[in-house]
N, C-alpha and C. Protein backbone atom coordinates (compact mmCIF):
# COMPACT_ATOMS: atom_id res chain seq x y z
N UNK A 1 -111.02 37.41 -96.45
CA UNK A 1 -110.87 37.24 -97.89
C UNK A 1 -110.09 35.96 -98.18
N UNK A 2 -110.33 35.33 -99.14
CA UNK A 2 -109.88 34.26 -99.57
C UNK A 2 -108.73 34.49 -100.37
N UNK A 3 -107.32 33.49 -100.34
CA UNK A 3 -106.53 34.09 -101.42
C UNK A 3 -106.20 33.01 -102.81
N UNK A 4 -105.59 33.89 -103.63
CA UNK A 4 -105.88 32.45 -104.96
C UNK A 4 -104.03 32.73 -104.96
N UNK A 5 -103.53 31.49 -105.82
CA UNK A 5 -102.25 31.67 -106.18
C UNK A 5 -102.47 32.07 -107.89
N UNK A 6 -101.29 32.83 -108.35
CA UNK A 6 -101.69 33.50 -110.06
C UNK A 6 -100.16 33.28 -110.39
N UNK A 7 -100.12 32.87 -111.86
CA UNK A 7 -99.01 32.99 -112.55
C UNK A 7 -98.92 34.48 -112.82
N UNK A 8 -97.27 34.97 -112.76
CA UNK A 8 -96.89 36.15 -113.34
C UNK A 8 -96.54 36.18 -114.87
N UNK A 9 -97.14 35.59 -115.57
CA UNK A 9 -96.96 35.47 -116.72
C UNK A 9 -96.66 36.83 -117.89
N UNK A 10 -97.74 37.32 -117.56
CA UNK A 10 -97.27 38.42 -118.44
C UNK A 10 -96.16 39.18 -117.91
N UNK A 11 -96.24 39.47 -116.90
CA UNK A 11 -94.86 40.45 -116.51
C UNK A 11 -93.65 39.33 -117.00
N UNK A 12 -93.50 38.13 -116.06
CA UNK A 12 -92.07 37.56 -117.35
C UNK A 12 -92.16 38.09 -118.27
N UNK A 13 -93.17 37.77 -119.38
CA UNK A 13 -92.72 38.08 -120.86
C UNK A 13 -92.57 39.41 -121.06
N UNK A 14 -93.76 40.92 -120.36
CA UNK A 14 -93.34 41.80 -120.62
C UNK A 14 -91.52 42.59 -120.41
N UNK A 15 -91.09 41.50 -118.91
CA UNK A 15 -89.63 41.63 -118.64
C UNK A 15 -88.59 41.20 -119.76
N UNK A 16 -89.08 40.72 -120.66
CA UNK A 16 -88.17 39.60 -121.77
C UNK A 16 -88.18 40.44 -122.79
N UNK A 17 -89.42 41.55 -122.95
CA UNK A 17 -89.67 41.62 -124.54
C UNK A 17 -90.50 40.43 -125.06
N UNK A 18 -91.22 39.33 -125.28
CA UNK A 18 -91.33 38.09 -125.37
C UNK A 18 -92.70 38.19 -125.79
N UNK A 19 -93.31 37.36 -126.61
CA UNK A 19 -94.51 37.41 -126.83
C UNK A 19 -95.11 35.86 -126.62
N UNK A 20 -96.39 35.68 -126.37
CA UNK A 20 -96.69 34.26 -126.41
C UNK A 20 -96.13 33.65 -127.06
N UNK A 21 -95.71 33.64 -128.38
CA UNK A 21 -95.60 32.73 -129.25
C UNK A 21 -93.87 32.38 -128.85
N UNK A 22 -93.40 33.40 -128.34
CA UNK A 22 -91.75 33.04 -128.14
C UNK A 22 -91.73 32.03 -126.74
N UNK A 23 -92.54 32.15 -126.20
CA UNK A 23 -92.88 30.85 -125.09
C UNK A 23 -93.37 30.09 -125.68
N UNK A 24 -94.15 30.23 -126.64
CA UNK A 24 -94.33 28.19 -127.21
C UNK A 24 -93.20 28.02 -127.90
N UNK A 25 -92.34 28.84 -128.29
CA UNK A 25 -91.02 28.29 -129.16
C UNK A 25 -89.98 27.59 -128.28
N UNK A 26 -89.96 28.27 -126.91
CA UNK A 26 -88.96 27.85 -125.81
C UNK A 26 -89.38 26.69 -125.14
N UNK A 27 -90.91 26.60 -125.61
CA UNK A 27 -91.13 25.11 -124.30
C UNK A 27 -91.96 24.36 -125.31
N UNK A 28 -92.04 23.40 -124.51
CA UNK A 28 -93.20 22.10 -125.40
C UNK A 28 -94.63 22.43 -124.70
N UNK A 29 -95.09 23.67 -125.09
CA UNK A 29 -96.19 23.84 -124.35
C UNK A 29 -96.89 24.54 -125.74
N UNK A 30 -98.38 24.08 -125.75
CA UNK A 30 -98.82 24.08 -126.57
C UNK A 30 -99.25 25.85 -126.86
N UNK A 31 -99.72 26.73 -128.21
CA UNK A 31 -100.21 27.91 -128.05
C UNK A 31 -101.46 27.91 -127.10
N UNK A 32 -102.22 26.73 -127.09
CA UNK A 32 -103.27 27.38 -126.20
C UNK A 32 -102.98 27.17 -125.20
N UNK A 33 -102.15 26.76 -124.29
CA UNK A 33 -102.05 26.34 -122.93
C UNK A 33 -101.20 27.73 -122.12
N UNK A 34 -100.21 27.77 -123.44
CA UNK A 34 -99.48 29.37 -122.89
C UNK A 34 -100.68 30.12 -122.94
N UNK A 35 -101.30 30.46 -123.91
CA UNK A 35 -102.78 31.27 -123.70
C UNK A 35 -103.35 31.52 -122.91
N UNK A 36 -103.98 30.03 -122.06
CA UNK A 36 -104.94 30.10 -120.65
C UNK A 36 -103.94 30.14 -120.03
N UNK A 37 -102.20 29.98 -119.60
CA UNK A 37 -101.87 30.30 -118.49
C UNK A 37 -101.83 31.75 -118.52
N UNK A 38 -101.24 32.35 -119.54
CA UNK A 38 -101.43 33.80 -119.62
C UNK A 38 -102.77 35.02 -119.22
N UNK A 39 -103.74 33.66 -119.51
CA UNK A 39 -105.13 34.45 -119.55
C UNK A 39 -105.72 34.38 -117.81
N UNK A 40 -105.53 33.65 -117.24
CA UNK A 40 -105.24 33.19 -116.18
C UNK A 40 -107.00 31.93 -116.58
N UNK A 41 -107.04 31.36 -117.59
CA UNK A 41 -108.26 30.49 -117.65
C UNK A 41 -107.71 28.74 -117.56
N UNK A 42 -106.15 28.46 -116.92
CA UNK A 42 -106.06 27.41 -116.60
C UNK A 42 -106.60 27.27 -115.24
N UNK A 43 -106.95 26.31 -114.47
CA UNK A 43 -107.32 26.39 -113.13
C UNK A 43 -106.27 25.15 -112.02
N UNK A 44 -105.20 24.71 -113.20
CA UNK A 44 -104.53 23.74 -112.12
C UNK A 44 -103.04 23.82 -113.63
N UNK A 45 -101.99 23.65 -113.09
CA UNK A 45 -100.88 23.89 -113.35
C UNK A 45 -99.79 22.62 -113.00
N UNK A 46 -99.73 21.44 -114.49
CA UNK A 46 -99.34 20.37 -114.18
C UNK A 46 -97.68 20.74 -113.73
N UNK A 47 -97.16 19.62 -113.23
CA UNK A 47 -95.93 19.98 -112.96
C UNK A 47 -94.71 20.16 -113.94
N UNK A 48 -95.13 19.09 -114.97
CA UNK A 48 -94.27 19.21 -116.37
C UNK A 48 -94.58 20.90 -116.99
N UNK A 49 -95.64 21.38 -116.75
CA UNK A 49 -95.70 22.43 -117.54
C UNK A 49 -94.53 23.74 -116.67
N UNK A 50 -95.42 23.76 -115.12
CA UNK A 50 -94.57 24.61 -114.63
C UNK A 50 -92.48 24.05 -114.94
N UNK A 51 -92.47 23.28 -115.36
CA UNK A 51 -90.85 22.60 -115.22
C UNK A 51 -90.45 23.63 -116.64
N UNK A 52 -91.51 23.69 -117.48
CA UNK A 52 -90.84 24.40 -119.09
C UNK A 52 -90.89 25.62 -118.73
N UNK A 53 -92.08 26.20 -117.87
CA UNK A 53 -91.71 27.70 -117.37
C UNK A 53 -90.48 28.09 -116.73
N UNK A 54 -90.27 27.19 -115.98
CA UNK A 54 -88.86 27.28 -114.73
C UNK A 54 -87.95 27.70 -115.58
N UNK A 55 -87.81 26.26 -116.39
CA UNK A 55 -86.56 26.49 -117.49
C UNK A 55 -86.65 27.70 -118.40
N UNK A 56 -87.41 27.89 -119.46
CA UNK A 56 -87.61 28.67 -120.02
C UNK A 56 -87.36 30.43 -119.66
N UNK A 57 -87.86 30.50 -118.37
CA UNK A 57 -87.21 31.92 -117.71
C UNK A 57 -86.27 32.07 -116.73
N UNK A 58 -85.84 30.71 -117.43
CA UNK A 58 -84.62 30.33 -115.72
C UNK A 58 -85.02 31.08 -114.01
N UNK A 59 -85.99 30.58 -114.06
CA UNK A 59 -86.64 30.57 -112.89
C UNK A 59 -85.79 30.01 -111.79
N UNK A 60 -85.00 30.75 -110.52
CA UNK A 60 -85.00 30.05 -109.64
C UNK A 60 -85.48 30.48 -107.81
N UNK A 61 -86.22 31.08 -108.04
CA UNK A 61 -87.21 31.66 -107.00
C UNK A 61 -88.39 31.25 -107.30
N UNK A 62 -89.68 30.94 -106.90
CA UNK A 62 -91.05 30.60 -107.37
C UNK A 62 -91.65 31.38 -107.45
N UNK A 63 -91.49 32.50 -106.47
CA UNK A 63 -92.06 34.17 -106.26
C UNK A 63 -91.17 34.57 -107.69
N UNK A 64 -90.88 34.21 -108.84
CA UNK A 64 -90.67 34.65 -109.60
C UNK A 64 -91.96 34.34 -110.38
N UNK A 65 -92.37 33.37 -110.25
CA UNK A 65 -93.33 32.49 -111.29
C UNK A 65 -94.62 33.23 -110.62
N UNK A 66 -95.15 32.68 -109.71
CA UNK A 66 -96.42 32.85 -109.30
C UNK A 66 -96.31 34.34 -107.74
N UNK A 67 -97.76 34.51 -107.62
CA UNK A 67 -98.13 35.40 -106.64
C UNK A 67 -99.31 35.29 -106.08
N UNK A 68 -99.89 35.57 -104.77
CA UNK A 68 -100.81 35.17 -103.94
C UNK A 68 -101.24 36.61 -104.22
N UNK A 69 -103.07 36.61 -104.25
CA UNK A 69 -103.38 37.32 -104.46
C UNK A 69 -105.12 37.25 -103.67
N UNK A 70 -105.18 38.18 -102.73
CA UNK A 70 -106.32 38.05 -102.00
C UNK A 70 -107.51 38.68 -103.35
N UNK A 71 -108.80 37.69 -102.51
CA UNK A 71 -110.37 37.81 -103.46
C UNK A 71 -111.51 37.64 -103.05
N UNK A 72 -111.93 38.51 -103.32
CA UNK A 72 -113.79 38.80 -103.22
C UNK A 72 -114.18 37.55 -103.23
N UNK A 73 -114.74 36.56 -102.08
CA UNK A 73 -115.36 35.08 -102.01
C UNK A 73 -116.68 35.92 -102.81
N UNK A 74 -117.06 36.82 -102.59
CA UNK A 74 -118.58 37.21 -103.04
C UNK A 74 -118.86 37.35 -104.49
N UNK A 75 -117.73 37.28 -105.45
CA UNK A 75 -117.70 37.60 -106.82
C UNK A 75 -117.01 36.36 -107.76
């Protein structure tokens, strides 16, 4: 099986109480970009962006941010 890396996005925010929109208030990240990272429909994750996530959930583990997640090559 192949594995992908995934933002934990919703769990941060569900851990916060937090709704999308309180992550575009905390970062310079646009509503749709929190959107597709949330949605998981970004497919590459610039570094400035992950830097407003870091900050924003005071991230200082990465296994806070993201998770490896094995996948069906067949689907």
């Amino acid at each position: 099986m192949a594995k992908e890396v995934k933002l934990r996005l919703r769990v941060l925010l569900a851990e916060r109480d937090w709704e999308q929109k309180d992550l575009v208030e905390k970062t310079n990240l646009t509503t749709r970009a929190v959107s597709d990272m949330v949605n998981d429909r970004q497919k590459s994750f610039p570094k400035n962006s992950i830097n407003e996530l870091v900050n924003a959930f005071d991230i200082t583990d990465m296994n806070e941010l993201f998770k490896i997640v094995e996948v069906d090559e067949n689907h």
